[in-house]
Protein backbone atom coordinates (compact mmCIF):
# COMPACT_ATOMS: atom_id res chain seq x y z
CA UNK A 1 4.77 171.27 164.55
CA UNK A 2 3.34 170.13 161.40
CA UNK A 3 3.89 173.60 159.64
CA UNK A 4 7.46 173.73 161.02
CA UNK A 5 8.14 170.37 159.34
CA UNK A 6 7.51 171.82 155.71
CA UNK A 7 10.37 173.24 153.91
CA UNK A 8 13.76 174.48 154.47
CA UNK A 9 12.89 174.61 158.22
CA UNK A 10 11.62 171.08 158.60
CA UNK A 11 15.10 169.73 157.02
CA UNK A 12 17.05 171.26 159.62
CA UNK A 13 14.69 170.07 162.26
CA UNK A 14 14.92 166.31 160.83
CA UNK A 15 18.81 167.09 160.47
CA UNK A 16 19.03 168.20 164.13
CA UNK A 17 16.95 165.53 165.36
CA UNK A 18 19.14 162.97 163.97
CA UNK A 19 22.16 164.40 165.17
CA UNK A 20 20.71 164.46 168.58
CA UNK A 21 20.04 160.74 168.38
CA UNK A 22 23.54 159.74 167.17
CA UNK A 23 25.13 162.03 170.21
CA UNK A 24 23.04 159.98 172.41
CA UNK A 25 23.39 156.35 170.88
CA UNK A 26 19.51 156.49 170.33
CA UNK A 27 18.70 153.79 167.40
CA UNK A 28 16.94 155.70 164.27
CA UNK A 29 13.83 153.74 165.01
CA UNK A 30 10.38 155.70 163.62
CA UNK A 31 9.47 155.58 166.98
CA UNK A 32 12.63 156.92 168.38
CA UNK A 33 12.55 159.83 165.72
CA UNK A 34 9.28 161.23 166.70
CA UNK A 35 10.10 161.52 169.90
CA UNK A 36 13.88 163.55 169.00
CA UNK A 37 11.88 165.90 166.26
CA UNK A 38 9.38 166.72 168.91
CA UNK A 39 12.41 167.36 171.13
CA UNK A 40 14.48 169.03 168.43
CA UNK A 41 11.07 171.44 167.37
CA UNK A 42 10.40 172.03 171.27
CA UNK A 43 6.91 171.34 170.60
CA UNK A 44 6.13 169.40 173.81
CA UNK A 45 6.87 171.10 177.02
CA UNK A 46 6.67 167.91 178.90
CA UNK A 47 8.48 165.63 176.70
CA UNK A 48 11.27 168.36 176.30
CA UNK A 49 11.67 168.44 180.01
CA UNK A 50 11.71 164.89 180.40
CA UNK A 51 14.50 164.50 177.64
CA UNK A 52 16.52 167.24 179.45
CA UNK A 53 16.46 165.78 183.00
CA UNK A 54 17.56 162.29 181.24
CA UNK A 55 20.66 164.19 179.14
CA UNK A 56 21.37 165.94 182.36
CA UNK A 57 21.08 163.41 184.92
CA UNK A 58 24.16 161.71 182.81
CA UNK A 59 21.97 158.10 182.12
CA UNK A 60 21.94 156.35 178.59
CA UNK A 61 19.05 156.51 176.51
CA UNK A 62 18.41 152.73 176.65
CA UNK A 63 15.95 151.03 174.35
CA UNK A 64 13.71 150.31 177.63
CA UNK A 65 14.19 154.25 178.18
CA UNK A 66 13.18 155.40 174.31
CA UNK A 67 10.38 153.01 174.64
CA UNK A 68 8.92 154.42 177.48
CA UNK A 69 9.16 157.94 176.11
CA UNK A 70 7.34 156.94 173.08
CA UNK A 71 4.36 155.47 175.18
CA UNK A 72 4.10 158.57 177.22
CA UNK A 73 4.27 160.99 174.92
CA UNK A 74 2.40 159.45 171.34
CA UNK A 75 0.89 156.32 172.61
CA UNK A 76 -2.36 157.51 172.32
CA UNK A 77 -1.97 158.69 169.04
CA UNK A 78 -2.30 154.93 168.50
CA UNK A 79 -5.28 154.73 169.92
CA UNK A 80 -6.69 157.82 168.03
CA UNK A 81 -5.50 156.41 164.29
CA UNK A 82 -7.55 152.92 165.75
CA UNK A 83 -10.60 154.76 166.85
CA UNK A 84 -10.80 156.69 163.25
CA UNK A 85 -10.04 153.33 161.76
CA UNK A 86 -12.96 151.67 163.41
CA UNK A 87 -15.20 154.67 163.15
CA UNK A 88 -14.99 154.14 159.83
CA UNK A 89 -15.23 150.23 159.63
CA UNK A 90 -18.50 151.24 161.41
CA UNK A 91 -19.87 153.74 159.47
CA UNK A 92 -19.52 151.46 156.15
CA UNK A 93 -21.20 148.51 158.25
CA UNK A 94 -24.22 150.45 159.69
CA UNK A 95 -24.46 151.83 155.96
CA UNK A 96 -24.90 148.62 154.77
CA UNK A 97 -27.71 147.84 157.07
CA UNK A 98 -29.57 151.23 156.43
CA UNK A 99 -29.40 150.27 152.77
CA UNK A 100 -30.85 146.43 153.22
CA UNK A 101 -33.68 148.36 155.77
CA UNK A 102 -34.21 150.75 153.02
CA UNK A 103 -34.73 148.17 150.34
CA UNK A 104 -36.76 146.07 153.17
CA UNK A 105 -39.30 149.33 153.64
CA UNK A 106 -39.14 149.17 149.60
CA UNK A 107 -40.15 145.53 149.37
CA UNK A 108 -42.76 145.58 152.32
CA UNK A 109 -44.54 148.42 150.95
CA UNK A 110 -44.34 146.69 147.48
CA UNK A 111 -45.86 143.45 149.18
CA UNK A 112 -48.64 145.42 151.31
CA UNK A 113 -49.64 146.75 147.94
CA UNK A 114 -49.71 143.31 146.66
CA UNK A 115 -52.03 142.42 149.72
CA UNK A 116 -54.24 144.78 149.08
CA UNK A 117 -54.61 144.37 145.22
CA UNK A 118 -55.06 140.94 145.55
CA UNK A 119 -57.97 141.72 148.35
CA UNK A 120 -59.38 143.98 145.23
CA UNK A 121 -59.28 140.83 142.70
CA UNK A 122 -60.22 138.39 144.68
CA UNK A 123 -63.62 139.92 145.46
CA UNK A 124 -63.91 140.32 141.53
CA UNK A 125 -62.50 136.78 140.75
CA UNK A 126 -65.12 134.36 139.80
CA UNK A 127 -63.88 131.53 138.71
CA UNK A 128 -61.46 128.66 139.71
CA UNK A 129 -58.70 129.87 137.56
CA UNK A 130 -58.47 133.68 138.85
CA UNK A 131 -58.56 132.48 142.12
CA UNK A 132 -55.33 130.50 141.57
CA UNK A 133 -53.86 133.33 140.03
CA UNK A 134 -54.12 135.62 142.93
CA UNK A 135 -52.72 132.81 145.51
CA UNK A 136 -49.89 132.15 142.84
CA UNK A 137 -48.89 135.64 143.45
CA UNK A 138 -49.34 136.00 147.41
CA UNK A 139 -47.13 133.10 147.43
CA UNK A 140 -44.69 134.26 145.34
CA UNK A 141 -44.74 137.80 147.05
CA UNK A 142 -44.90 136.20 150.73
CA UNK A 143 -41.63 133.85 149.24
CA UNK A 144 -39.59 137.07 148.51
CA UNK A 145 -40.16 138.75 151.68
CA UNK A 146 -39.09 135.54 153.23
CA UNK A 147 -35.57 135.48 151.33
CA UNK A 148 -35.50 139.49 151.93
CA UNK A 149 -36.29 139.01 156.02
CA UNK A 150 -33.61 136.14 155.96
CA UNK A 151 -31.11 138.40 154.16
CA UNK A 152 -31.96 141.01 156.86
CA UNK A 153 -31.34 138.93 159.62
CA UNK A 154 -28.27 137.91 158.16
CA UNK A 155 -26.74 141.39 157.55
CA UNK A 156 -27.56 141.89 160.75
CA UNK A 157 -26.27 139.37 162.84
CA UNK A 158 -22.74 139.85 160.43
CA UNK A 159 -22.91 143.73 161.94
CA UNK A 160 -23.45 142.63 165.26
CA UNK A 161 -20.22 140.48 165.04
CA UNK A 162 -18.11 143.46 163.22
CA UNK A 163 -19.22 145.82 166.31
CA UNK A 164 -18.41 143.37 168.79
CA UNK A 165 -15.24 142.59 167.03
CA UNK A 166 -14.43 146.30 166.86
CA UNK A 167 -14.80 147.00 170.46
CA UNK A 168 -13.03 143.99 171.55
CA UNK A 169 -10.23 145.50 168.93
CA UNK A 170 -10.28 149.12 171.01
CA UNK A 171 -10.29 147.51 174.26
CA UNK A 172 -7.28 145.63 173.45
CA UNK A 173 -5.61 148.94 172.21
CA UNK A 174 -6.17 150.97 175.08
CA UNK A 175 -5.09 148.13 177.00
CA UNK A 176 -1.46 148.04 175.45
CA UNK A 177 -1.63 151.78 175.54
CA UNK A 178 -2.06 151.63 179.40
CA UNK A 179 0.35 148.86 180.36
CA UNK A 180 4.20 149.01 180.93
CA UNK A 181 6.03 146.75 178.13
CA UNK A 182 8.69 145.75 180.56
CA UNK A 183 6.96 144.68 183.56
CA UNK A 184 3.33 143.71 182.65
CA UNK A 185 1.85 146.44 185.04
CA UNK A 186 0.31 149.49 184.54
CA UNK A 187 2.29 152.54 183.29
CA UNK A 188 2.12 156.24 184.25
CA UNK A 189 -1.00 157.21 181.95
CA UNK A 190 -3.06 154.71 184.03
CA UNK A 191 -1.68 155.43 186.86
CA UNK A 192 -2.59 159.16 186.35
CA UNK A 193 -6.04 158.18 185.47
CA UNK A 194 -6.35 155.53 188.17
CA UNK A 195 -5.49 158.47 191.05
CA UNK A 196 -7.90 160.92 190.03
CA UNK A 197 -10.86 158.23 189.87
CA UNK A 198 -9.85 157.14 193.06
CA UNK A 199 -9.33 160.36 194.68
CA UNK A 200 -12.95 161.13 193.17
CA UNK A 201 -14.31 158.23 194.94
CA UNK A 202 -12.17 158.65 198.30
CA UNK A 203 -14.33 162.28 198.63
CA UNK A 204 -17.63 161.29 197.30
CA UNK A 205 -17.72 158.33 199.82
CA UNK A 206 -15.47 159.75 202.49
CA UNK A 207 -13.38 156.08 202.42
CA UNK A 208 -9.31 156.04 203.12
CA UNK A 209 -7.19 156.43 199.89
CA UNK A 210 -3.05 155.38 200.19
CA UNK A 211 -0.27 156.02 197.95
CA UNK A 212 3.02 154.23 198.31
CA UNK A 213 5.76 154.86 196.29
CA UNK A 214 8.56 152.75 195.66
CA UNK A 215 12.22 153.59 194.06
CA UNK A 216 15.05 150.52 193.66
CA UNK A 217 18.09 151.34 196.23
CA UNK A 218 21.18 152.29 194.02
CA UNK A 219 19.71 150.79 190.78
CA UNK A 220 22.28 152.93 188.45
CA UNK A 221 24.81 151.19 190.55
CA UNK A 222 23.26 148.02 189.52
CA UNK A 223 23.10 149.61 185.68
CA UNK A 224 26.69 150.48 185.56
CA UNK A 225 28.17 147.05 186.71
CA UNK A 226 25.72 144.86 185.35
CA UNK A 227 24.66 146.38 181.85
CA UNK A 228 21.10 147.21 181.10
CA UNK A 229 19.56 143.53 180.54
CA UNK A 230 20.04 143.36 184.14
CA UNK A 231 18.65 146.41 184.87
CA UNK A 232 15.63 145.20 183.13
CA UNK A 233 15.67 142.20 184.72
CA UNK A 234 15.20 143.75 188.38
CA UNK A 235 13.18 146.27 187.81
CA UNK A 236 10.63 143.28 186.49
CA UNK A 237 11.51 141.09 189.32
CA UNK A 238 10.30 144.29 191.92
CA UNK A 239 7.62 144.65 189.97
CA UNK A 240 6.47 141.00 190.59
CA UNK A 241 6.61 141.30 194.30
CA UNK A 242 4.62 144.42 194.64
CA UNK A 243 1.87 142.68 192.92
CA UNK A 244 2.51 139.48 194.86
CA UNK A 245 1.59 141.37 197.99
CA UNK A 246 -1.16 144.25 196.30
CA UNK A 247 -5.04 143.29 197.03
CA UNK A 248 -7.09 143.14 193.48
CA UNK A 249 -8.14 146.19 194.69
CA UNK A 250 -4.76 147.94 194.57
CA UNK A 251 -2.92 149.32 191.32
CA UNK A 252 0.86 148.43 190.83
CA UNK A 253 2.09 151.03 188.07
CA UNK A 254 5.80 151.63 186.87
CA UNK A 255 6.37 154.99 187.51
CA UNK A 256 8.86 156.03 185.79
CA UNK A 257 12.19 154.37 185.43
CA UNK A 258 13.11 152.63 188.32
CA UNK A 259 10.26 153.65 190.42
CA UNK A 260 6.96 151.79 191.29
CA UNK A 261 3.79 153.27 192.68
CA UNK A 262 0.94 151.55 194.15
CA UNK A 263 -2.82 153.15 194.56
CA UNK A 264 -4.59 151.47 197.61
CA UNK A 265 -8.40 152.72 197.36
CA UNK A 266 -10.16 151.87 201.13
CA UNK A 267 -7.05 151.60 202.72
CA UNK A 268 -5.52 153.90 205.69
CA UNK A 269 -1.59 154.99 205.88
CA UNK A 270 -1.05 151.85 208.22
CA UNK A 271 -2.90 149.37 206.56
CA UNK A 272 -0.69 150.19 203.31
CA UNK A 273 2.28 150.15 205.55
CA UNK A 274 2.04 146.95 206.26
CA UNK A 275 1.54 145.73 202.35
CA UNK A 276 4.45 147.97 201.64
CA UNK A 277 6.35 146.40 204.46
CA UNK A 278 5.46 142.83 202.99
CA UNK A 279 7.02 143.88 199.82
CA UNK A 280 10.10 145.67 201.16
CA UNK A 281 10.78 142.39 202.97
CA UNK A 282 10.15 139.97 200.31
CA UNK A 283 11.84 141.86 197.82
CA UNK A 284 15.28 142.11 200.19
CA UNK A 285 15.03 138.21 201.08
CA UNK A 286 15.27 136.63 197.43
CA UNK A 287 18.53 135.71 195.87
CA UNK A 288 18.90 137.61 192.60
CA UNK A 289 20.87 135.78 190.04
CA UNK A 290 21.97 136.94 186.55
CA UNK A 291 20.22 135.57 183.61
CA UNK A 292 23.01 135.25 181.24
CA UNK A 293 25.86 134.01 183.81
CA UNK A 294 24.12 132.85 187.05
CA UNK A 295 26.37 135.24 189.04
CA UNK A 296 24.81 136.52 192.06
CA UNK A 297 23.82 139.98 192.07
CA UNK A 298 23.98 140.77 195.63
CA UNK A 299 21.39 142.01 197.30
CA UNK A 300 18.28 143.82 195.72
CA UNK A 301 16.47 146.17 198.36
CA UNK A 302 14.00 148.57 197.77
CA UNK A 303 13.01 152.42 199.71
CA UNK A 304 9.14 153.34 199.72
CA UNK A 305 7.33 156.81 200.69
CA UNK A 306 3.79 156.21 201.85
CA UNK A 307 0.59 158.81 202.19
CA UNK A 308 -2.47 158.82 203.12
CA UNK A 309 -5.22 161.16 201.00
CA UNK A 310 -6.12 164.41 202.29
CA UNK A 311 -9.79 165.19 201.33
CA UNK A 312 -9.83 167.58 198.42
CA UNK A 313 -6.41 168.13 198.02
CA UNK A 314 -4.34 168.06 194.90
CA UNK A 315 -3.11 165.03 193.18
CA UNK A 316 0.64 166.78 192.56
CA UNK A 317 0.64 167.22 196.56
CA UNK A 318 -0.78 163.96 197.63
CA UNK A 319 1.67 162.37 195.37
CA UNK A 320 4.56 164.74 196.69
CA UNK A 321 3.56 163.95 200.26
CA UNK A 322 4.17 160.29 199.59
CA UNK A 323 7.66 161.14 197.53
CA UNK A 324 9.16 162.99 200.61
CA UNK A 325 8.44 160.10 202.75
CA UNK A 326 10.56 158.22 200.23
CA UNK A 327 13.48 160.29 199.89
CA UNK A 328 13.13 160.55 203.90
CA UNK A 329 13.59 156.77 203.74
CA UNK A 330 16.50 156.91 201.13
CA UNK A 331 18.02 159.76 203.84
CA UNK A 332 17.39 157.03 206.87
CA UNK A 333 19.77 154.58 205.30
CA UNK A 334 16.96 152.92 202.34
CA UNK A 335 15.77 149.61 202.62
CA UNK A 336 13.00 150.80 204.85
CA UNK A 337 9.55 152.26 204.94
CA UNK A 338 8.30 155.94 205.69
CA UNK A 339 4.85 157.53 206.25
CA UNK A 340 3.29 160.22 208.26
CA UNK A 341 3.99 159.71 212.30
CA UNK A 342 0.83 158.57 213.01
CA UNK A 343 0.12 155.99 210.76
CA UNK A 344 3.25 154.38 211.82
CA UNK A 345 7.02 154.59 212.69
CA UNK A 346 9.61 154.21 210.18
CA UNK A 347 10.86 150.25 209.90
CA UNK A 348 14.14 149.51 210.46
CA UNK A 349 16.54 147.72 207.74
């Protein structure tokens, strides 16, 4: 895109994106605008398609919406600008220790030579005074190695604390760059990365691997009446009582949206029917009141798809598996649970 951006051409991109964003009531943020001049350019398939299923499925581009298209889609060009940042921190620190090791080798082979001249004059020295002379100066030499090996150690033990620094720095990057902003839980990305390590591990050590995904029953419904605040405000308050009830050996990711998934390593179709049964029920028992006006919401109830992996199949059709199960529930009358026959019949609301 960056070619396209030069020029007579780029204007009318930048002009197009921003008439894109005031059609759609999308703030001019930076962040905002990268993701509407990728959109305007049609540079990335997937964002494009994601933008075009939002503009055609009629919803506003709310500012928990634009935030989450920004995370997907250039999040990790965060992470990239920090890595070359700290690449370079750490090229300028390990410099400065391979110049104070260069002028240590200088200085060491300057005092060995010392050494050994003084061996040389010593043997010669005959007298009282000559002899002082030569211990005068293997002091003196030993002294400044001293002060150079302390310098050393110093310079050293500063790098040490830059690198650790540094990589405590990246961690905490990726860590924002994997987590949802709204809820506290993971996001897609590590959900996507999560699911292939543990489908990895489910066929390497032949152990159960479960999927459930979860969707909000008639959230636009809840969008509409209550305003988007509120929308925000349940979609956290699901999110809470999926990890309530998920083992610390489970991941609870936002999907997308309105939609939760859960990853459930060494656990069989019926054993995650159960957790997601847990959750279903805790989620439809709780009064939900409004922040702002402490009117009652009515009743929040969720509709979750469950699957259990196949050995060596794809992630797109393990995680399809477990999304028909879903809509079968949201077909059943929602507020209930659905998984393969065998694992488990579906629950009743």
């Amino acid at each position: 895109m960056n070619g396209r951006l030069l020029g007579n051409e780029g204007r009318e991109l930048a002009h197009k994106a921003l008439e894109l964003m005031a059609q759609f009531d999308v703030p001019p943020t930076p962040e905002n605008y990268s993701v509407w001049v990728s959109f305007a350019s049609d540079t990335n398939t997937d964002l494009c398609e994601s933008v075009r299923k939002h503009i055609e499925s009629g919803e506003a581009f709310t500012e928990e919406l634009n935030n989450e298209l920004f995370d997907q889609y250039f999040q990790w060009a965060a992470i990239q600008n920090a890595i070359i940042e700290s690449g370079g921190i750490m090229t300028r620190e390990l410099g400065n220790v391979q110049d104070s090791l260069n002028a240590a080798t200088k200085d060491t082979a300057a005092y060995g030579a010392t050494l050994a001249g003084a061996q040389g004059k010593l043997d010669e020295a005959s007298d009282t005074a000559g002899v002082k002379t030569m211990v005068e100066t293997l002091v003196s030499a030993t002294a400044r190695m001293q002060r150079r090996s302390a310098e050393l150690e110093n310079k050293l033990q500063a790098t040490s604390q830059e690198v650790t620094q540094l990589r405590s720095n990246l961690e905490k990057v990726r860590e924002e760059a994997m987590t949802d902003a709204l809820t506290g839980v993971a996001n897609r990305k590590r959900f996507d990365e999560t699911l292939r390590r543990a489908q990895r591990d489910a066929d390497t050590n032949e152990t159960p691997l479960s999927l459930v995904l979860c969707d909000i029953d008639f959230f636009k419904r809840f969008n509409d009446t209550w305003g988007h605040q509120t929308g925000d405000q349940i979609i956290r308050f699901v999110a809470g009582c999926m990890t309530r009830h998920a083992t610390d050996e489970h991941l609870v990711a936002r999907y997308g949206g309105e939609e939760f998934g859960i990853i459930m390593p060494n656990t069989t179709a019926q054993e995650a029917f159960q957790i997601a049964e847990l959750t279903r029920k805790t989620v439809a028992s709780k009064k939900l009141l409004r922040k702002s006006t402490n009117e009652d919401l009515g009743k929040i109830t969720v509709s979750m798809g469950i699957a259990q992996y196949i050995s060596g199949e794809a992630m797109e059709e393990f995680i399809e598996r477990s999304d028909t199960n879903l809509y079968k529930s949201k077909a059943d009358g929602r507020n209930r649970t659905s998984t393969e026959p065998e694992a488990s019949t579906r629950s009743a609301a």
